[in-house]
PDB file of N, CA and C in Angstrom:
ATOM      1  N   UNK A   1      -5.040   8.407  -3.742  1.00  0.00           N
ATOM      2  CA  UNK A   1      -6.111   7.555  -3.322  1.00  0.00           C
ATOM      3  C   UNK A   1      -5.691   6.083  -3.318  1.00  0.00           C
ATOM      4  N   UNK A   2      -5.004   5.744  -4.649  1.00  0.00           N
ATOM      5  CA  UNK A   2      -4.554   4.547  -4.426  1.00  0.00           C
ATOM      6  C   UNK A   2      -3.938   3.904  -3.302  1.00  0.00           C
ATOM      7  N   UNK A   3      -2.695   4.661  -2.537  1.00  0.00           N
ATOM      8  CA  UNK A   3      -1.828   4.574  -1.632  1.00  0.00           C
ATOM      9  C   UNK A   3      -2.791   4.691  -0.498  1.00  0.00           C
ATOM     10  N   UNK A   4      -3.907   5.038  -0.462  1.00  0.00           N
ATOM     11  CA  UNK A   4      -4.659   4.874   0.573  1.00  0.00           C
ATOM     12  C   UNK A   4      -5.698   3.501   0.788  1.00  0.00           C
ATOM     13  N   UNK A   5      -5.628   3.003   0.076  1.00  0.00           N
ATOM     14  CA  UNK A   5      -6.531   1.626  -0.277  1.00  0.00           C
ATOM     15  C   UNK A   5      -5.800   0.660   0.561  1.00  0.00           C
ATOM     16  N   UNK A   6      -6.731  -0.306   1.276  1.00  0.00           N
ATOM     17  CA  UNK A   6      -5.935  -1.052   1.593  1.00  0.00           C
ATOM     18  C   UNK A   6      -5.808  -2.712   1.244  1.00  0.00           C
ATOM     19  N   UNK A   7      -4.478  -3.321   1.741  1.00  0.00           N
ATOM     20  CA  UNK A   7      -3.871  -4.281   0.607  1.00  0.00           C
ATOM     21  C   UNK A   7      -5.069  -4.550  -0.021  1.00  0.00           C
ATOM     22  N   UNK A   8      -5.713  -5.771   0.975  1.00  0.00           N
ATOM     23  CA  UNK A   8      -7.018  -6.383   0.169  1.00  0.00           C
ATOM     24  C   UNK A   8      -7.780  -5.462  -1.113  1.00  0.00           C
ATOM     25  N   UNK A   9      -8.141  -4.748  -0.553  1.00  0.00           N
ATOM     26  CA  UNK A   9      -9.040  -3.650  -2.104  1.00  0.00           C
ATOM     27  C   UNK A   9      -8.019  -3.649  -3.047  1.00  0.00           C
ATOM     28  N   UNK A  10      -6.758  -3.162  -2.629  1.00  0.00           N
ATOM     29  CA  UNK A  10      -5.787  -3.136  -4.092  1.00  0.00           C
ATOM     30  C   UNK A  10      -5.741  -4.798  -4.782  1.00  0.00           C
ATOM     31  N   UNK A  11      -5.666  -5.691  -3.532  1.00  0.00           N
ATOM     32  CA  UNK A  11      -5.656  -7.063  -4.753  1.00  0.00           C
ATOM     33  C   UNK A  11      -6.404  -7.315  -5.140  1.00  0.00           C
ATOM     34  N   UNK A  12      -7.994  -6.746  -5.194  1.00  0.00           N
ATOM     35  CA  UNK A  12      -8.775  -7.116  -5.733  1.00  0.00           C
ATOM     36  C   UNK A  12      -9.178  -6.098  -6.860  1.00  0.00           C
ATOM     37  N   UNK A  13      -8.860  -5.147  -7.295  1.00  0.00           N
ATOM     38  CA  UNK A  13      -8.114  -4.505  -8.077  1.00  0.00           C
ATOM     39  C   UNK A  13      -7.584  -5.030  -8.970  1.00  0.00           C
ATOM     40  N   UNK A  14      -6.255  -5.309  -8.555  1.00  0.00           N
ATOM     41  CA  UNK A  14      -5.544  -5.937  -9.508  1.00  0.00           C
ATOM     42  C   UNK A  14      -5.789  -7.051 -10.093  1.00  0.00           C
ATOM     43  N   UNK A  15      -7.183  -7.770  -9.325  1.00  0.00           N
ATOM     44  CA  UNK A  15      -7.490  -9.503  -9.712  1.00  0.00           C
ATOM     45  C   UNK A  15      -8.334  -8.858 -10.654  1.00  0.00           C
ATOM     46  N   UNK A  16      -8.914  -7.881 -10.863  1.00  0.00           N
ATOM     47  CA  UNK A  16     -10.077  -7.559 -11.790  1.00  0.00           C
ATOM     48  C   UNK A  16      -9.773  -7.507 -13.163  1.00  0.00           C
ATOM     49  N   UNK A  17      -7.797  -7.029 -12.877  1.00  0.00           N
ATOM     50  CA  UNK A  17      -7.517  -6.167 -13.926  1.00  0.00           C
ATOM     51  C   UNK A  17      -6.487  -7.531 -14.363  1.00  0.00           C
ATOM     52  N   UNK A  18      -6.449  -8.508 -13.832  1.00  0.00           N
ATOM     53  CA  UNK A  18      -5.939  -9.442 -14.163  1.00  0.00           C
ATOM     54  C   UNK A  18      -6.739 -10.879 -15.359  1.00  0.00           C
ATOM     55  N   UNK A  19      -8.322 -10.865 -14.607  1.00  0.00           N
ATOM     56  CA  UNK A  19      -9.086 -11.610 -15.724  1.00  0.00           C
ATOM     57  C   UNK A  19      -9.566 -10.482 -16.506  1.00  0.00           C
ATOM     58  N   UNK A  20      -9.648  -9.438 -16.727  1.00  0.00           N
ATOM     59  CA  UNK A  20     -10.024  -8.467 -17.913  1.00  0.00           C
ATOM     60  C   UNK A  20      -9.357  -8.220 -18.983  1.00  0.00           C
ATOM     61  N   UNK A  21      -7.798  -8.036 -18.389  1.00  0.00           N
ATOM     62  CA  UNK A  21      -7.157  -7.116 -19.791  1.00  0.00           C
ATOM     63  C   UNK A  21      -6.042  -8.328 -20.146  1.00  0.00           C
ATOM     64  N   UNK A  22      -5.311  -8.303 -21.525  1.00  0.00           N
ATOM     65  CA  UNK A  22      -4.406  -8.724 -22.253  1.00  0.00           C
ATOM     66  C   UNK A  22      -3.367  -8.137 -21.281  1.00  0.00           C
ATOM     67  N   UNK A  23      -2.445  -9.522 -21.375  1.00  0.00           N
ATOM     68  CA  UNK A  23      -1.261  -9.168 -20.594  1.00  0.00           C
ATOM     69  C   UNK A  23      -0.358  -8.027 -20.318  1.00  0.00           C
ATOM     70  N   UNK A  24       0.088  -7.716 -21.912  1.00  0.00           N
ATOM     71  CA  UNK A  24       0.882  -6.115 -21.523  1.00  0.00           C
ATOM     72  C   UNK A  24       0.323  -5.050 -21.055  1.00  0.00           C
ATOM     73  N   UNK A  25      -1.272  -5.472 -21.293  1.00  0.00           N
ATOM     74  CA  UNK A  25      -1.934  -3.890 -20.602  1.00  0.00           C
ATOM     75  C   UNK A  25      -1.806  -3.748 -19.490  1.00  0.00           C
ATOM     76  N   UNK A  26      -2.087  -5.470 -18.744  1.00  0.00           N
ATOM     77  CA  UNK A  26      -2.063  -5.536 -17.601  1.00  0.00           C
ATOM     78  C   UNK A  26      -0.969  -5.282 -16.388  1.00  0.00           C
ATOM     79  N   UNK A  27      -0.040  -5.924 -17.310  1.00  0.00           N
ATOM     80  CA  UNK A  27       1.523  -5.425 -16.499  1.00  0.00           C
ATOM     81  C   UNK A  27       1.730  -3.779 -16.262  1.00  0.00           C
ATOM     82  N   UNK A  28       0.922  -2.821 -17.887  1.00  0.00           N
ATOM     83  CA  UNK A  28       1.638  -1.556 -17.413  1.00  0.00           C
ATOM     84  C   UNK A  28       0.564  -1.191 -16.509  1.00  0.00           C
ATOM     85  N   UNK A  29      -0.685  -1.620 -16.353  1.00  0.00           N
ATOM     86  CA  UNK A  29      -1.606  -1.115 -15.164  1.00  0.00           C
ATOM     87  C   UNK A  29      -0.924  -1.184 -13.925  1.00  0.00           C
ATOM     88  N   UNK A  30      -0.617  -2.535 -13.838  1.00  0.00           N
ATOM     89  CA  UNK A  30       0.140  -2.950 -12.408  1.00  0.00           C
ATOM     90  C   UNK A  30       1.121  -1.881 -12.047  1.00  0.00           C
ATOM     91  N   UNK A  31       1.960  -1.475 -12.957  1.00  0.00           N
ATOM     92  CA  UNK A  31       3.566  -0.905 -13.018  1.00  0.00           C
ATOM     93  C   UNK A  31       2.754   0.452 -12.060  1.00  0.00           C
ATOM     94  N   UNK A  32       1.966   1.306 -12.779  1.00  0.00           N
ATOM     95  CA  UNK A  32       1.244   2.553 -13.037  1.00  0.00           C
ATOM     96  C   UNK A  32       0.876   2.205 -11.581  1.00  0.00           C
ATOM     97  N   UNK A  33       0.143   1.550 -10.664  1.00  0.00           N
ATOM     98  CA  UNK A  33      -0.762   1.836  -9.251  1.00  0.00           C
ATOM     99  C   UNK A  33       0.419   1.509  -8.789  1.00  0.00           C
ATOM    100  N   UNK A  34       1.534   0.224  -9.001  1.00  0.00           N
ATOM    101  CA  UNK A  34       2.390   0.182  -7.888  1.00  0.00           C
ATOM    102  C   UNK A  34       3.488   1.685  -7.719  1.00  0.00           C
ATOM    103  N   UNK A  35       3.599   2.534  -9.019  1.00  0.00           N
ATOM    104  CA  UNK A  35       4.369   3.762  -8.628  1.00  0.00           C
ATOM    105  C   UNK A  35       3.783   4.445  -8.141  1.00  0.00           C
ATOM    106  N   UNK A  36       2.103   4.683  -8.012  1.00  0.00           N
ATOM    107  CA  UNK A  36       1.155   5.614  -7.165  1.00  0.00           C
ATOM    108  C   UNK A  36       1.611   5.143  -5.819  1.00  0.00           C
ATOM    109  N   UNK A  37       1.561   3.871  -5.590  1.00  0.00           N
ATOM    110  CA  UNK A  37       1.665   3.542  -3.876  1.00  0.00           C
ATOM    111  C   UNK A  37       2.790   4.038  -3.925  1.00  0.00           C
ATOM    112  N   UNK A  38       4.271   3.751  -3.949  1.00  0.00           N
ATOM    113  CA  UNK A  38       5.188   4.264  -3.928  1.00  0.00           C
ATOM    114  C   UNK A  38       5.591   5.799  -3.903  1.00  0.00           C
ATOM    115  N   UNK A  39       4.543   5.979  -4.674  1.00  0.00           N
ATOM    116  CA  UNK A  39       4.982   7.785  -4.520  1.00  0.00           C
ATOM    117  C   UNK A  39       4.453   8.598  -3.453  1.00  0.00           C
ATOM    118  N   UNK A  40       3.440   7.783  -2.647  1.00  0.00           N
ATOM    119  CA  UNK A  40       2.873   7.818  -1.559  1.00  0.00           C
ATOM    120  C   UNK A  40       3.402   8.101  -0.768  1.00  0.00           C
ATOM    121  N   UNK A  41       4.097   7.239  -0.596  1.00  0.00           N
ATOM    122  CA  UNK A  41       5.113   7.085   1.122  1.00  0.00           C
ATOM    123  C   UNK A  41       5.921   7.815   1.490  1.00  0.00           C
TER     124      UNK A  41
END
């Protein structure tokens, strides 16, 4: 589903998850959807 989102929705996503969580959470969130898109393709 992720890999189906497009850019905009994912950056806003990630902006959500950017003023919400403490940094390291946030990085492994990021890590975690950017290998979903990736595993996508």
């Amino acid at each position: 589903m992720w890999g189906n989102a497009r850019a905009r929705e994912r950056q806003e996503v990630l902006n959500v998850l950017k003023a919400k969580f403490p940094e390291r959470y946030r990085e492994l969130l990021e890590q975690y959807y950017k290998s979903l898109q990736e595993g996508e393709r």
